[in-house]
PDB file of N, CA and C in Angstrom:
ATOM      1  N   UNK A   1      92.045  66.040 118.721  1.00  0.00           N
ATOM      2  CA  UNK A   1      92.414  66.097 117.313  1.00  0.00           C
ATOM      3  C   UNK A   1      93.633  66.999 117.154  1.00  0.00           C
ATOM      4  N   UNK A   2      94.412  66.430 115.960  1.00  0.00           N
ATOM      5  CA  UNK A   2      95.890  67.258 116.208  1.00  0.00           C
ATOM      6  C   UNK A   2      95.717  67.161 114.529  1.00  0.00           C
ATOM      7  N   UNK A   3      95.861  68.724 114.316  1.00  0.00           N
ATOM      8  CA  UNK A   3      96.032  68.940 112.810  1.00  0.00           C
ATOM      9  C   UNK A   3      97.342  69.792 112.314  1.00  0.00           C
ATOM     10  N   UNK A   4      98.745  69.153 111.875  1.00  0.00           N
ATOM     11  CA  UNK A   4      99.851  70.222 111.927  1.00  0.00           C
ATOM     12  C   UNK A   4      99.964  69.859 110.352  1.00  0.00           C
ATOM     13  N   UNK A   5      99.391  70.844 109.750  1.00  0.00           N
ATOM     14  CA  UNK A   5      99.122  70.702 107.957  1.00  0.00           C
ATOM     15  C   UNK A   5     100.604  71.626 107.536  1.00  0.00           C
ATOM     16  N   UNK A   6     101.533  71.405 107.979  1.00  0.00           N
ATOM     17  CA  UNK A   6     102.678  72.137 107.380  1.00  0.00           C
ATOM     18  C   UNK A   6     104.467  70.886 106.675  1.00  0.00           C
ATOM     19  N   UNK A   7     104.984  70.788 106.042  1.00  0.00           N
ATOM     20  CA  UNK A   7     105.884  69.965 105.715  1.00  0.00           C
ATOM     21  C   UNK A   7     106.733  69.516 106.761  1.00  0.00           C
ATOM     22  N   UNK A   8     107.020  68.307 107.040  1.00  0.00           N
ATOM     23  CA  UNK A   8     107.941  68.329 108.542  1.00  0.00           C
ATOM     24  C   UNK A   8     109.262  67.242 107.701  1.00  0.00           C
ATOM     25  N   UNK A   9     110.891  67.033 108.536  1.00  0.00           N
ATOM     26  CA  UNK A   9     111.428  66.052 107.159  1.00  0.00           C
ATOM     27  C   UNK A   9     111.272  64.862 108.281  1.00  0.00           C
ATOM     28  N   UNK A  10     110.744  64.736 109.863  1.00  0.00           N
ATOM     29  CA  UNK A  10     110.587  63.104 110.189  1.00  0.00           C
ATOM     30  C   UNK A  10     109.535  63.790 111.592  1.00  0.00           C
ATOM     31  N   UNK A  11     108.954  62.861 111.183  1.00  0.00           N
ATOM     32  CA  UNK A  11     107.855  63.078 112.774  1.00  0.00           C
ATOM     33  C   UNK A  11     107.556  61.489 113.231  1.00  0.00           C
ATOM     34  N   UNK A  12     107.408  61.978 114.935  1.00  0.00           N
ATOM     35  CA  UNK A  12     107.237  60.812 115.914  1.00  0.00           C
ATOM     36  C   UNK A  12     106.063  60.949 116.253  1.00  0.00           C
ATOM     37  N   UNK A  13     105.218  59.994 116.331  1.00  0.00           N
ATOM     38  CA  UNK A  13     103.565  60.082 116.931  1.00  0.00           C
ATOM     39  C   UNK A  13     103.523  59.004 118.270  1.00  0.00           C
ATOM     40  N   UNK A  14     103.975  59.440 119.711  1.00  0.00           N
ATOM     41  CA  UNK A  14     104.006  58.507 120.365  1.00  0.00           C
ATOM     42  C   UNK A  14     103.209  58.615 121.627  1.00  0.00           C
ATOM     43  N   UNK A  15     102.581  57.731 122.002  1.00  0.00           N
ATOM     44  CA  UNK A  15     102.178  57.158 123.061  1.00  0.00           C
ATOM     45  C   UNK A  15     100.358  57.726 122.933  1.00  0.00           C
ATOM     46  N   UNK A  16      99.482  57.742 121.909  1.00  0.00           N
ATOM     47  CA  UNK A  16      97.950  58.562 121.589  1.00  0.00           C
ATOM     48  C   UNK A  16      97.543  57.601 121.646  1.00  0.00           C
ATOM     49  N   UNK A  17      96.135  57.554 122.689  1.00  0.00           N
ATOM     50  CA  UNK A  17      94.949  56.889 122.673  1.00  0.00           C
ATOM     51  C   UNK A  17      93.913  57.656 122.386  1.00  0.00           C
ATOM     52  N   UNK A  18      92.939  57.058 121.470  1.00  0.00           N
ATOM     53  CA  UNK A  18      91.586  58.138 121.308  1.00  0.00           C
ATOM     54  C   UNK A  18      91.798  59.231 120.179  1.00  0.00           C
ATOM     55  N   UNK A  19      93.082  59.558 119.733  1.00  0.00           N
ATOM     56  CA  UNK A  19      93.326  60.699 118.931  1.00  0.00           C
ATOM     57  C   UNK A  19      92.791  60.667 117.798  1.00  0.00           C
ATOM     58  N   UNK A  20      93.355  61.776 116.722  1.00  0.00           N
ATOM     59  CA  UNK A  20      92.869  61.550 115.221  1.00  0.00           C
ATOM     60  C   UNK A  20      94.156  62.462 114.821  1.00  0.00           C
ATOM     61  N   UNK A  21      94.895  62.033 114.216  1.00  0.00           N
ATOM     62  CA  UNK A  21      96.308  63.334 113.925  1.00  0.00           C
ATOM     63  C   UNK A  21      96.696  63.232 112.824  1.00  0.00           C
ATOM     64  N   UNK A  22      96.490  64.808 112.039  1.00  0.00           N
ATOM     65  CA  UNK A  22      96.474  65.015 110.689  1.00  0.00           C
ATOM     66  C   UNK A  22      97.964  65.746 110.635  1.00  0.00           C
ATOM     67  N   UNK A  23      99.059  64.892 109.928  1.00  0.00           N
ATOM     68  CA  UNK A  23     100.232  65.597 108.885  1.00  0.00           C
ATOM     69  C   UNK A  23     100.494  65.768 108.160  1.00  0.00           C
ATOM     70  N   UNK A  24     101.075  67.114 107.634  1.00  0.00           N
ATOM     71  CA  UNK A  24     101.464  67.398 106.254  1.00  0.00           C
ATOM     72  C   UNK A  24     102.438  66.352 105.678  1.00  0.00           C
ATOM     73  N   UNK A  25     103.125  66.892 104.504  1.00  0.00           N
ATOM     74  CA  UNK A  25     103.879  65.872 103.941  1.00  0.00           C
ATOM     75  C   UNK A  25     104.940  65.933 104.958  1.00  0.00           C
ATOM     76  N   UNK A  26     105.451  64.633 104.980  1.00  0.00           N
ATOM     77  CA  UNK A  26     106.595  64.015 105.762  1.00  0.00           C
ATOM     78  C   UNK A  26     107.897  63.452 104.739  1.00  0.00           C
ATOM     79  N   UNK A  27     108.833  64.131 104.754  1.00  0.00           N
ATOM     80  CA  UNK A  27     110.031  63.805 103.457  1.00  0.00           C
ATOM     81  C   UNK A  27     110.591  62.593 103.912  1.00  0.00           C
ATOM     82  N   UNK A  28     110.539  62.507 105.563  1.00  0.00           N
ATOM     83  CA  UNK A  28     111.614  61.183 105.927  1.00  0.00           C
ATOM     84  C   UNK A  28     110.392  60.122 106.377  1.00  0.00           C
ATOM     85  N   UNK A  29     110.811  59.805 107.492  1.00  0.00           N
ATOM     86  CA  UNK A  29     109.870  59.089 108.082  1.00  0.00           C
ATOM     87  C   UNK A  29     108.747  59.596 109.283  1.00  0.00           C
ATOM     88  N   UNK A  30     107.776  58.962 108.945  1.00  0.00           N
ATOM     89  CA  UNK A  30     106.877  58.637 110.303  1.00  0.00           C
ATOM     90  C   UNK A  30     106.668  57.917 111.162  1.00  0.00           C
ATOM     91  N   UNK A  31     107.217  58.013 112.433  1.00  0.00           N
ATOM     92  CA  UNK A  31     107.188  56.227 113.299  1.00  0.00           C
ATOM     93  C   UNK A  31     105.888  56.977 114.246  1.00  0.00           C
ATOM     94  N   UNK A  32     105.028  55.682 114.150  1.00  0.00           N
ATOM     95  CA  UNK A  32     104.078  55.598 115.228  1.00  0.00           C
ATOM     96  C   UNK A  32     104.144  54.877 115.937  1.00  0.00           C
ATOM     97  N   UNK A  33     104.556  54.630 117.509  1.00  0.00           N
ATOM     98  CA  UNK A  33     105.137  54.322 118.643  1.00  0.00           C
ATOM     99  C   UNK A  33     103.962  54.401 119.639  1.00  0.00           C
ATOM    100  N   UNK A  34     103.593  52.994 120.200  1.00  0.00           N
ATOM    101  CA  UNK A  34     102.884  52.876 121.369  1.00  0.00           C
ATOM    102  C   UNK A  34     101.297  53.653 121.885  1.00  0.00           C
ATOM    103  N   UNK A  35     100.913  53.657 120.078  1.00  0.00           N
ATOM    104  CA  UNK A  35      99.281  54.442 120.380  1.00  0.00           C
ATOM    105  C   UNK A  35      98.587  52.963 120.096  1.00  0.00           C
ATOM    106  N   UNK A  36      97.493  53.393 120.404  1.00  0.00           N
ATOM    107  CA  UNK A  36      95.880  53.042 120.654  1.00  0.00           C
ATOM    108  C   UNK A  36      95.021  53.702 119.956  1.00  0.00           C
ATOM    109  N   UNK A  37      93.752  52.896 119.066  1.00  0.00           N
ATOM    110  CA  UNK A  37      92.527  53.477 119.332  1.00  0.00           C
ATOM    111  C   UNK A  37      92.842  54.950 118.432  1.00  0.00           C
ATOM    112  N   UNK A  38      93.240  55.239 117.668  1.00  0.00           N
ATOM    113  CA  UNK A  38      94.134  56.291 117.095  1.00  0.00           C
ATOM    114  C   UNK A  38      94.120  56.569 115.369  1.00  0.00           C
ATOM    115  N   UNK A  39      93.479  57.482 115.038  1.00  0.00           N
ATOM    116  CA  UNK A  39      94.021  57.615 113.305  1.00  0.00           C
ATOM    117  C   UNK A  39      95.215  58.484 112.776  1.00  0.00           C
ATOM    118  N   UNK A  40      95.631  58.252 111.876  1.00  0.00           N
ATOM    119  CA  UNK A  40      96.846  58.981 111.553  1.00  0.00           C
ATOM    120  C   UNK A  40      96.586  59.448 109.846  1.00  0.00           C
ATOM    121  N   UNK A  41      96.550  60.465 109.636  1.00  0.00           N
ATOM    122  CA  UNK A  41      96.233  60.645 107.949  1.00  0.00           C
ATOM    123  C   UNK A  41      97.763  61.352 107.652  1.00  0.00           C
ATOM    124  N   UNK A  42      98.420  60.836 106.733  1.00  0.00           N
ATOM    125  CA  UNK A  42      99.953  61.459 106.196  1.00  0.00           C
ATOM    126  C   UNK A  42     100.219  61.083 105.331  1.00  0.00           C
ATOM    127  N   UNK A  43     101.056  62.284 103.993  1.00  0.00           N
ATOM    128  CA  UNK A  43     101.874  61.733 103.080  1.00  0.00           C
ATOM    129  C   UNK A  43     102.948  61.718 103.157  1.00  0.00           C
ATOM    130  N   UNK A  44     103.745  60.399 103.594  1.00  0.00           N
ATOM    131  CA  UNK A  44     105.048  60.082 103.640  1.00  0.00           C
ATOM    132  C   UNK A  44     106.186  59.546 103.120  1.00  0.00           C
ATOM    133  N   UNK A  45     107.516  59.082 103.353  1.00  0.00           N
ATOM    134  CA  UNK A  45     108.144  58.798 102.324  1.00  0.00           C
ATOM    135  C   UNK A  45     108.815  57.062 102.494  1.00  0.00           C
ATOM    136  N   UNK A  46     108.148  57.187 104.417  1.00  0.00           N
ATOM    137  CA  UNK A  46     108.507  55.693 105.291  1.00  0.00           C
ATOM    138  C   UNK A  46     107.601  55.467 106.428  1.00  0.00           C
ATOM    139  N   UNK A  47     106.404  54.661 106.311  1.00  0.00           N
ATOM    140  CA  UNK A  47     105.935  54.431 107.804  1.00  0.00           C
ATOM    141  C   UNK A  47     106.626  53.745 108.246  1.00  0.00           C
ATOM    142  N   UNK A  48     106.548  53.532 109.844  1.00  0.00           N
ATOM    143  CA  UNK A  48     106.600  52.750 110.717  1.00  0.00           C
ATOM    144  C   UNK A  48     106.472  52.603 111.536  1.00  0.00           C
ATOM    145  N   UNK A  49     105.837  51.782 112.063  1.00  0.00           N
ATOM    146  CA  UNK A  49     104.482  51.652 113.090  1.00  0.00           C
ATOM    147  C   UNK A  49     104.497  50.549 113.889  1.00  0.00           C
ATOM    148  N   UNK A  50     104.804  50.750 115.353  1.00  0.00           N
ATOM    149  CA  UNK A  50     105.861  50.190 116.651  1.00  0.00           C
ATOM    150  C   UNK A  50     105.110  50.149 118.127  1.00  0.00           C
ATOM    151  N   UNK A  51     104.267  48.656 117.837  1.00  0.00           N
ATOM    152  CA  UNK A  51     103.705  48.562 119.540  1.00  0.00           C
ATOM    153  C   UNK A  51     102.963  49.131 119.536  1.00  0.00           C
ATOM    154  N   UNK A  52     101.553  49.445 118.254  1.00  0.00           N
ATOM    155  CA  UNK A  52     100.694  49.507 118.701  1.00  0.00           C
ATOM    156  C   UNK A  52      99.423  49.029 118.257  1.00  0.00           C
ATOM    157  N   UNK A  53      98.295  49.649 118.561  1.00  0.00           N
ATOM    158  CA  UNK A  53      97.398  48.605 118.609  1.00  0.00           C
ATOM    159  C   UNK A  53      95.611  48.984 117.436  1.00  0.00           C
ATOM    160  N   UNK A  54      95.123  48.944 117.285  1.00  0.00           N
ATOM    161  CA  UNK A  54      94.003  49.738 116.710  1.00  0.00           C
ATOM    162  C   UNK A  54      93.988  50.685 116.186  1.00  0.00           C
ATOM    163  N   UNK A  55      95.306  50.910 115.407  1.00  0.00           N
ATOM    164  CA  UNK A  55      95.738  52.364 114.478  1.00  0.00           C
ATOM    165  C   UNK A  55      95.073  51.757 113.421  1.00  0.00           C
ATOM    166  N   UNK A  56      94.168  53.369 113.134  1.00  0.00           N
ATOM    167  CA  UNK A  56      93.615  53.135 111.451  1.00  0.00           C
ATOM    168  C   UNK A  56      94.722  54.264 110.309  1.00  0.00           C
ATOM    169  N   UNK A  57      95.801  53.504 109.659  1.00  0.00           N
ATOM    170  CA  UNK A  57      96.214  55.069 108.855  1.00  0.00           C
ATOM    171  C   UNK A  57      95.827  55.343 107.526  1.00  0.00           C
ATOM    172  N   UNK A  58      95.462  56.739 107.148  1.00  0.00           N
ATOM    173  CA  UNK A  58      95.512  56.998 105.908  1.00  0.00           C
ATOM    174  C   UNK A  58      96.702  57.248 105.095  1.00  0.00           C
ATOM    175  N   UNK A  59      97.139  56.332 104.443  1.00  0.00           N
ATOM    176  CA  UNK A  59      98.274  56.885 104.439  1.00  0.00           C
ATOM    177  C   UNK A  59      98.660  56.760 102.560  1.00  0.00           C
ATOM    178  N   UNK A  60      99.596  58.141 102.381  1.00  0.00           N
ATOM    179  CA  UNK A  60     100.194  57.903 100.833  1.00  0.00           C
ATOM    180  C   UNK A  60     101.739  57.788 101.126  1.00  0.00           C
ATOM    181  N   UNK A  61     102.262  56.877 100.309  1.00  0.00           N
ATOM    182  CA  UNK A  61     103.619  56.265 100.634  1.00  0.00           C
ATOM    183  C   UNK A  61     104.698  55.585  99.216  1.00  0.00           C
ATOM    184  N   UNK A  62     105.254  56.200  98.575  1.00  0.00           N
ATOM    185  CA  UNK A  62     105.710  55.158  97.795  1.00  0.00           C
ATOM    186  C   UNK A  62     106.219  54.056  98.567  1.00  0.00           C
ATOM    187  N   UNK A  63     106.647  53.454  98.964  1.00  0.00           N
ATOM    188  CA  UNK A  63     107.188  52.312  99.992  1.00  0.00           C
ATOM    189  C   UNK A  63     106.345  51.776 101.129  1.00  0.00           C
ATOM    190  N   UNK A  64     106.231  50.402 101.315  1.00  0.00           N
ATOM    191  CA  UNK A  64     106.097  49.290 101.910  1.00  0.00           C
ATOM    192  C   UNK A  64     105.927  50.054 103.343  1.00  0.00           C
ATOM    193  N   UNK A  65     104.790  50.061 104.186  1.00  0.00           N
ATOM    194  CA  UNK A  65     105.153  50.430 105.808  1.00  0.00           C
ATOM    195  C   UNK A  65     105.637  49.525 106.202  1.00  0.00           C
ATOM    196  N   UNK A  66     106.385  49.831 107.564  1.00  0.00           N
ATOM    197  CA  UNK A  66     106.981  48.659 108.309  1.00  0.00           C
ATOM    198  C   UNK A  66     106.100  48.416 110.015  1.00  0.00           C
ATOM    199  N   UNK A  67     105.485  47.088 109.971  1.00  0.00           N
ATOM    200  CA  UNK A  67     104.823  46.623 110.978  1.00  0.00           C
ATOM    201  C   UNK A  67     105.783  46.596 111.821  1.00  0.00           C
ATOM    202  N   UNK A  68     106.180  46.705 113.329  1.00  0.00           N
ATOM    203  CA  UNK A  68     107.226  45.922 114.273  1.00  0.00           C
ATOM    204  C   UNK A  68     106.698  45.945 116.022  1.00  0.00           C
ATOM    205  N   UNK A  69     107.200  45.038 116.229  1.00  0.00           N
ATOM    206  CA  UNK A  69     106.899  44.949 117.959  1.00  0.00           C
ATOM    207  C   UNK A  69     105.326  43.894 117.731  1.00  0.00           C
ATOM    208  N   UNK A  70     104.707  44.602 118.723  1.00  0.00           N
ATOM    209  CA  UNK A  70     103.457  44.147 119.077  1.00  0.00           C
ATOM    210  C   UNK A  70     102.919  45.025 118.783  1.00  0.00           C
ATOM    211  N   UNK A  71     102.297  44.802 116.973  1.00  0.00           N
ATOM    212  CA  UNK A  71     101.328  45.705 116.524  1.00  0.00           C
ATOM    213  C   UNK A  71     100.312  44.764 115.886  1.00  0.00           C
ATOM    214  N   UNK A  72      99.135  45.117 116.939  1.00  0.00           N
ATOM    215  CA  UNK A  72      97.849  44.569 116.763  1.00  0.00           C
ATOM    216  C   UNK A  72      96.550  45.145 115.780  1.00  0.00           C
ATOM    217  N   UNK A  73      96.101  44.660 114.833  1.00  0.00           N
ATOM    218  CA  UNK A  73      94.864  44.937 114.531  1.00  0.00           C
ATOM    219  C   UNK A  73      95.165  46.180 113.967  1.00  0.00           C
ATOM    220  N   UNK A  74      95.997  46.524 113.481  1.00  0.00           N
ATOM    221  CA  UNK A  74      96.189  48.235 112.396  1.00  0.00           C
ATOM    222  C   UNK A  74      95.653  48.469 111.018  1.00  0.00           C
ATOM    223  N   UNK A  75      95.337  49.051 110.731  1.00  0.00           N
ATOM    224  CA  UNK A  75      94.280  49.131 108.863  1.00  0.00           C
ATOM    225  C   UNK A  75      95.645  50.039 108.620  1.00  0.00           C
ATOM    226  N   UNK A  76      95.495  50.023 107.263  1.00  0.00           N
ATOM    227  CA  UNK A  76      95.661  50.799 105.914  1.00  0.00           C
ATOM    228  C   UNK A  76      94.929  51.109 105.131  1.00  0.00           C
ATOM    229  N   UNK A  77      94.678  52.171 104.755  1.00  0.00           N
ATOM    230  CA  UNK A  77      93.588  53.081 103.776  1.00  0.00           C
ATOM    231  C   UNK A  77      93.709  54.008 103.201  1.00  0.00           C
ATOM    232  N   UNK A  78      93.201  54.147 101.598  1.00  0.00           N
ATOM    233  CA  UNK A  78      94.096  55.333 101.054  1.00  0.00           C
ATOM    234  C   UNK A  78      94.000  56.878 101.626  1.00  0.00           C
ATOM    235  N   UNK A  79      95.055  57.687 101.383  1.00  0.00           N
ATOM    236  CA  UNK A  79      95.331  58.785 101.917  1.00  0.00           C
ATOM    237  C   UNK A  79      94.190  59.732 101.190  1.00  0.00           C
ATOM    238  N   UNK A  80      93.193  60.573 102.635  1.00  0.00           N
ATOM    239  CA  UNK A  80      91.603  60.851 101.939  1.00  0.00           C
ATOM    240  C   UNK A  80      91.854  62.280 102.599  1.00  0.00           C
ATOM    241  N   UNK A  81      92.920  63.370 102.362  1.00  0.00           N
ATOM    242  CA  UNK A  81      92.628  64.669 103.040  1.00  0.00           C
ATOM    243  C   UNK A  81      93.379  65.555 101.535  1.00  0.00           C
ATOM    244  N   UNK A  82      92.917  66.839 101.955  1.00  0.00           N
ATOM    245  CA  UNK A  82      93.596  67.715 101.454  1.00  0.00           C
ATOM    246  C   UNK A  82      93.897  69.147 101.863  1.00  0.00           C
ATOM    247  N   UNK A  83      94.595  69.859 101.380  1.00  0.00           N
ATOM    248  CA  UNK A  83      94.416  70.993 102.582  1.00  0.00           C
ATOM    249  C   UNK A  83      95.070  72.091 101.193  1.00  0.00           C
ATOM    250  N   UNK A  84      95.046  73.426 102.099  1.00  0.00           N
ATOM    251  CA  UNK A  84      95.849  74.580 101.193  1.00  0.00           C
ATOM    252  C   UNK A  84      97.384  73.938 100.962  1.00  0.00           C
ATOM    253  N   UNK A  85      97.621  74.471  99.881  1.00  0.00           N
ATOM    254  CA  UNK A  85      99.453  74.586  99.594  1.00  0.00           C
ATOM    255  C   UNK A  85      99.975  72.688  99.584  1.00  0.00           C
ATOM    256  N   UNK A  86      99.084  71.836  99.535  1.00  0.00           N
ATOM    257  CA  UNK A  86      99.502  70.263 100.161  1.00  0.00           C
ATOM    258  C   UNK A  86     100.522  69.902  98.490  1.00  0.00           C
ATOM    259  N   UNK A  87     100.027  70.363  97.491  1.00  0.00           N
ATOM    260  CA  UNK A  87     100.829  70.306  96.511  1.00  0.00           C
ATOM    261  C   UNK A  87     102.239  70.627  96.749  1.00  0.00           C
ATOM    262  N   UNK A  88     102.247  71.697  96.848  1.00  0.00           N
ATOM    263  CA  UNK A  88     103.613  72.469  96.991  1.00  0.00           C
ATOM    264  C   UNK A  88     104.352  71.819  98.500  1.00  0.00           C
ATOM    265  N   UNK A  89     103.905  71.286  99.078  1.00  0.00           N
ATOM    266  CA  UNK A  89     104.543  70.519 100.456  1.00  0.00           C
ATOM    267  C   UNK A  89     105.078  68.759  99.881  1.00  0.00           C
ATOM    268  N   UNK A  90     104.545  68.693  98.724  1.00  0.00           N
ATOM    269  CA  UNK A  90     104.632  67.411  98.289  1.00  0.00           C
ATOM    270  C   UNK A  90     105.583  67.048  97.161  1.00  0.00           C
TER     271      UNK A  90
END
């Protein structure tokens, strides 16, 4: 489990099988790259989600994620965390 509850302006989530990885707000984008088997909970401003396979995300987004490559079997579900200060990161 990977919990980095602090504001980041683009994060890469690449290559997790088995994980669960919690991010703070994200101003740019989030690309998820070549996981498995994997959850992702984030409020962001762009998914996109690249070659992989059994990702469940929670995700808050004004904008459309972007599917690409060989991405199999991925959910979307609303964004279900909260943490200290997540206002003020948002």
């Amino acid at each position: 489990h990977f919990y980095l509850l602090q504001p980041f302006e683009h994060v890469t989530i690449a290559a997790c099988t088995g994980c669960t990885v919690v991010v703070g707000a994200v101003a740019g984008l989030l690309h998820v790259i070549d996981c498995e088997k994997t959850q992702v909970t984030s409020a962001v401003r762009r998914l996109l989600v690249s070659n992989s396979a059994d990702v469940l995300h929670y995700i808050f987004t004004p904008s459309p994620p972007l599917l690409v490559g060989d991405t199999r079997n991925c959910q979307l579900a609303p964004y279900n965390t909260y943490y200290e200060g997540l206002r003020e990161d948002l």
